[in-house]
N, C-alpha and C. Protein backbone atom coordinates (compact mmCIF):
# COMPACT_ATOMS: atom_id res chain seq x y z
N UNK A 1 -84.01 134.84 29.82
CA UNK A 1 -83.34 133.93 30.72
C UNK A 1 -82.15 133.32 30.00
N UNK A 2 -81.19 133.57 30.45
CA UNK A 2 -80.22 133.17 30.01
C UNK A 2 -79.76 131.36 30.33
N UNK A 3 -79.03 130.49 29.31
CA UNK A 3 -78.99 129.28 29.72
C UNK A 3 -77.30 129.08 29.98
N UNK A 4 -77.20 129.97 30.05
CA UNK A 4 -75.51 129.95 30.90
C UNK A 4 -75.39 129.77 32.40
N UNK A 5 -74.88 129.05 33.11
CA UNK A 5 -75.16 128.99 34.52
C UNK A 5 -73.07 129.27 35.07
N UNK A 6 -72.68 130.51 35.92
CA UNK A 6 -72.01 131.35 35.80
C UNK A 6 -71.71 130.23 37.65
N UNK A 7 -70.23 130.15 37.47
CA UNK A 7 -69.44 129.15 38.56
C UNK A 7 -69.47 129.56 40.37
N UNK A 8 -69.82 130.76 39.90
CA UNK A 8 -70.15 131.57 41.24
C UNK A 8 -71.68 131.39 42.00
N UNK A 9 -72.30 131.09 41.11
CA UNK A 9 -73.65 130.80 41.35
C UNK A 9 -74.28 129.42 41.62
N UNK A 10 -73.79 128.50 39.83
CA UNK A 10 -74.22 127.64 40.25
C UNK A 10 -74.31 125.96 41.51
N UNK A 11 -73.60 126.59 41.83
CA UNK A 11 -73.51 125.66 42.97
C UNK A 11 -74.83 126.01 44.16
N UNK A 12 -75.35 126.90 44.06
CA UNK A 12 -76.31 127.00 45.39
C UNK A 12 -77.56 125.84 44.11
N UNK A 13 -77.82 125.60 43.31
CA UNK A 13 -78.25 124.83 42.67
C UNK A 13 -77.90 123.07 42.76
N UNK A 14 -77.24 123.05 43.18
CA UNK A 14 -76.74 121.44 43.83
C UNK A 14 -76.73 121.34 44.82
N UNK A 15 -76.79 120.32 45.29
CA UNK A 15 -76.77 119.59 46.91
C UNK A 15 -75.22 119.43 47.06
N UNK A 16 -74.94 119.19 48.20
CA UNK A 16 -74.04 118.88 48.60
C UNK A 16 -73.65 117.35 48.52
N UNK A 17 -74.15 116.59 48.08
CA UNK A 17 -73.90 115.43 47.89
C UNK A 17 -74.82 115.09 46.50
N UNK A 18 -74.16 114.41 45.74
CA UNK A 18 -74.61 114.51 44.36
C UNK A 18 -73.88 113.23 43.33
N UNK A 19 -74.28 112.92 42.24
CA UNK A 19 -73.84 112.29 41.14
C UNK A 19 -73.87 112.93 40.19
N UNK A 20 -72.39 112.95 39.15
CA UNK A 20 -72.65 113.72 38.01
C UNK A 20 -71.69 113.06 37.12
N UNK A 21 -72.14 111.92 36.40
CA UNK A 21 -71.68 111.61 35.45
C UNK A 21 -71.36 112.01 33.79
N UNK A 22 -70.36 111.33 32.83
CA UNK A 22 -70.27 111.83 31.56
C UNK A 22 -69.86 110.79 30.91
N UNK A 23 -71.37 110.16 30.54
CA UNK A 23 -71.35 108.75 30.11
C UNK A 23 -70.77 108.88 27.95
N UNK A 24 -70.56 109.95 27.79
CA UNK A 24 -70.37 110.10 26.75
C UNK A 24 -68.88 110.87 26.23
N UNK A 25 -68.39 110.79 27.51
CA UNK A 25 -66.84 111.24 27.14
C UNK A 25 -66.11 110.89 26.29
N UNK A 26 -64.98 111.55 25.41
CA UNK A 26 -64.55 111.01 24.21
C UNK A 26 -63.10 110.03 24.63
N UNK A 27 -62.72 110.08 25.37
CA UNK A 27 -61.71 109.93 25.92
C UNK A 27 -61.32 108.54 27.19
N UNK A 28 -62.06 109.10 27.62
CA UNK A 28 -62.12 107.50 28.76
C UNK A 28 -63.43 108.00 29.97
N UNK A 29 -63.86 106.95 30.67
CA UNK A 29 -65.09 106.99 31.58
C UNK A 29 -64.63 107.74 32.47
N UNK A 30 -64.47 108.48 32.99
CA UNK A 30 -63.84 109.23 34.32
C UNK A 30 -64.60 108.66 35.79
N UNK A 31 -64.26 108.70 37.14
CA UNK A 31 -65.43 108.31 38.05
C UNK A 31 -66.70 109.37 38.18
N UNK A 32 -67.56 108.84 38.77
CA UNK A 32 -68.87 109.62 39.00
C UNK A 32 -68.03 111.21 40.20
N UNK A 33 -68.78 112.71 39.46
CA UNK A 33 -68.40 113.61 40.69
C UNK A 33 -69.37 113.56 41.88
N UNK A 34 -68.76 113.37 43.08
CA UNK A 34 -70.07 113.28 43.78
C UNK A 34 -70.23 114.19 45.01
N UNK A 35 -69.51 115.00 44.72
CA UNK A 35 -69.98 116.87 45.58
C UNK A 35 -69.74 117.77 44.94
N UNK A 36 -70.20 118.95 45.64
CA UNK A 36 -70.53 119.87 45.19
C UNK A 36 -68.93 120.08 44.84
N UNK A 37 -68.11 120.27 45.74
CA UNK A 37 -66.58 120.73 46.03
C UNK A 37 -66.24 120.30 44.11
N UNK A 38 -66.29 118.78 44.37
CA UNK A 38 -65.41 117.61 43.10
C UNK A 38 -66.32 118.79 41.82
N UNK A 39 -67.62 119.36 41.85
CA UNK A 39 -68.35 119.96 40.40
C UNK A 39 -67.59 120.78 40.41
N UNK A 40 -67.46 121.71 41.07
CA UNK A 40 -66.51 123.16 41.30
C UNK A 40 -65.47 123.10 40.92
N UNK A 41 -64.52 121.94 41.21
CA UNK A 41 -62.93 121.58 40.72
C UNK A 41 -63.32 121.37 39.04
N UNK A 42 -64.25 120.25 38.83
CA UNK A 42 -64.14 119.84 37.13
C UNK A 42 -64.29 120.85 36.72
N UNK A 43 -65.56 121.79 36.74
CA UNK A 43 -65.87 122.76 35.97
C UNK A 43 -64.93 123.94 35.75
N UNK A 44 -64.28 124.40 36.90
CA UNK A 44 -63.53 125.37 36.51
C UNK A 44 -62.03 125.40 36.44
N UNK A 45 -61.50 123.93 36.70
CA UNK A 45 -60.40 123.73 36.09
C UNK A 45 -59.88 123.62 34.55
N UNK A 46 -58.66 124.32 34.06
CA UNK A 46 -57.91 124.11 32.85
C UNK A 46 -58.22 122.24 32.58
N UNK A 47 -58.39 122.31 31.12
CA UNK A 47 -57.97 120.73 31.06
C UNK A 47 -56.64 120.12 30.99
N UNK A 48 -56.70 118.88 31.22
CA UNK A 48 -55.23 118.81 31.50
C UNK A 48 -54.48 118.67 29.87
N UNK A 49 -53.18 118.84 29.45
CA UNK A 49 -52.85 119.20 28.10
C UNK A 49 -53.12 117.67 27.71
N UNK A 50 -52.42 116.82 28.34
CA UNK A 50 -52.70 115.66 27.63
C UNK A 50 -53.81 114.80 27.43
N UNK A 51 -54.94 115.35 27.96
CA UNK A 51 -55.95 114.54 27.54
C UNK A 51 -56.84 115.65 26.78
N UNK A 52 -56.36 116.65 26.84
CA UNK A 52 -57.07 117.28 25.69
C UNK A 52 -57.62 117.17 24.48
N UNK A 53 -58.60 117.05 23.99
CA UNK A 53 -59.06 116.24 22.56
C UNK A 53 -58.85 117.29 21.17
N UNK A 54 -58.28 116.88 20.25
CA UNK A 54 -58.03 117.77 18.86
C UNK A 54 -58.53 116.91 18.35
N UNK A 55 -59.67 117.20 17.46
CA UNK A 55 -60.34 116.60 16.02
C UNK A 55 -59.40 117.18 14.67
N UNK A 56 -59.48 117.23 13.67
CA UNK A 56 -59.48 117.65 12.81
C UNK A 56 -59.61 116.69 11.41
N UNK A 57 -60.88 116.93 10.57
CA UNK A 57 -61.24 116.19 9.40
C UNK A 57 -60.12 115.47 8.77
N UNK A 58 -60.47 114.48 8.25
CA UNK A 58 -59.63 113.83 6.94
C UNK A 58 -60.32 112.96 6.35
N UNK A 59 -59.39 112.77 5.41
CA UNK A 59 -60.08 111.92 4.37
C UNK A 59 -61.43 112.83 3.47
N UNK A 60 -60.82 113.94 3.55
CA UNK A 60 -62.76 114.88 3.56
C UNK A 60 -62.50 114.58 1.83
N UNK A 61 -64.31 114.49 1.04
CA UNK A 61 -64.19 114.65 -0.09
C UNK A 61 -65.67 115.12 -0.59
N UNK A 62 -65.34 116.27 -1.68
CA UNK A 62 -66.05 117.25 -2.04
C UNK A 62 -66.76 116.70 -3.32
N UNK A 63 -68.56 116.94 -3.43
CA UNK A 63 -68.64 116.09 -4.40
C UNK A 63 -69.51 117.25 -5.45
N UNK A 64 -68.94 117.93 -5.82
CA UNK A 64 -69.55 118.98 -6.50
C UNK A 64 -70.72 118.61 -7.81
N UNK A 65 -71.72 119.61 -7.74
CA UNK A 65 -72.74 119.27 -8.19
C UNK A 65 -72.99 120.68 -9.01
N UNK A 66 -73.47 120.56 -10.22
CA UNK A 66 -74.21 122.24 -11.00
C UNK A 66 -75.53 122.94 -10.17
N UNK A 67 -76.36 121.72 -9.59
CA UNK A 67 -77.21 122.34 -8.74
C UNK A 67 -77.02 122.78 -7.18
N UNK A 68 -77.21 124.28 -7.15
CA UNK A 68 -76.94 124.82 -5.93
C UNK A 68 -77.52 124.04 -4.48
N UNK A 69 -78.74 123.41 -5.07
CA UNK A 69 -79.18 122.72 -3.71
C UNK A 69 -78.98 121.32 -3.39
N UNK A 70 -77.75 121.20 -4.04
CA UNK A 70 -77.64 119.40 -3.89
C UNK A 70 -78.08 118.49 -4.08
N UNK A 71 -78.94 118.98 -5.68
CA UNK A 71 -79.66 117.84 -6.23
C UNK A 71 -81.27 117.45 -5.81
N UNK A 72 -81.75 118.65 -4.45
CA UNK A 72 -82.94 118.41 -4.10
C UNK A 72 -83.91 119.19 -5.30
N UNK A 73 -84.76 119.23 -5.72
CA UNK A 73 -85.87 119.75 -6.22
C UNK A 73 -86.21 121.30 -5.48
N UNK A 74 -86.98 121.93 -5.50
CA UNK A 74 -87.47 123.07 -4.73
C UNK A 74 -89.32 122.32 -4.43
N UNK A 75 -89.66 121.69 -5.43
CA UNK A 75 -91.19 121.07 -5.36
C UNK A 75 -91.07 119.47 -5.38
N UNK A 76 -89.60 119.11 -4.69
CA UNK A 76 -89.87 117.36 -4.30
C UNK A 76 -90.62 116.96 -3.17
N UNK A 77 -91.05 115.93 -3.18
CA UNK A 77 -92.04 115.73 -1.94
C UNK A 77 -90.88 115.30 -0.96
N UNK A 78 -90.96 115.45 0.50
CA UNK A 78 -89.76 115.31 1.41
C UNK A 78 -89.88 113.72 1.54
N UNK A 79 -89.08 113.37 1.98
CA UNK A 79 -89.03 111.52 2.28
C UNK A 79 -88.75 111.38 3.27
C-alpha cells in the first residue's frame, strides 16, 4: 500500500465541505481550506515565488573527534 495519495484520486476521499488547516506553517497562518475545490487548488498549485521558503545552514560548526562514534562507548549503558 502505497502512502502517496495521487490528485486525481484523492479527492473522492473528502467531503465536500471540509477543514484543513496548517497550524505549523513556516511562513504565516494561511485561512482554514474548506472544500474540496480550495484542497485541489492548494495541492496542485506551483508555490507562489515569493513566499517560497529557502533554508540554508549557517553558522554550522564541526567538532571533530578521533573517535568514529562520537565519543559514545560501544558497551555504555544508554541514558
Amino acid at each position: 500500500m502505497s502512502a502517496t495519495v495521487h490528485t486525481k484520486t484523492w479527492p473522492t476521499y473528502t467531503p465536500e465541505q471540509t477543514r484543513v488547516t496548517h497550524p505549523f506553517h513556516p511562513l504565516e497562518t494561511p485561512p482554514p481550506l474548506r472544500s474540496r475545490s480550495k484542497l485541489h487548488e492548494h495541492f496542485t498549485a506551483p508555490p507562489p515565488v515569493a513566499r517560497t521558503l529557502n533554508r540554508k545552514p549557517v553558522d554550522v560548526t564541526i567538532h571533530e573527534t578521533a573517535d568514529p562514534e562520537g565519543g559514545r562507548r560501544p558497551d555504555a549503558t544508554p541514558g
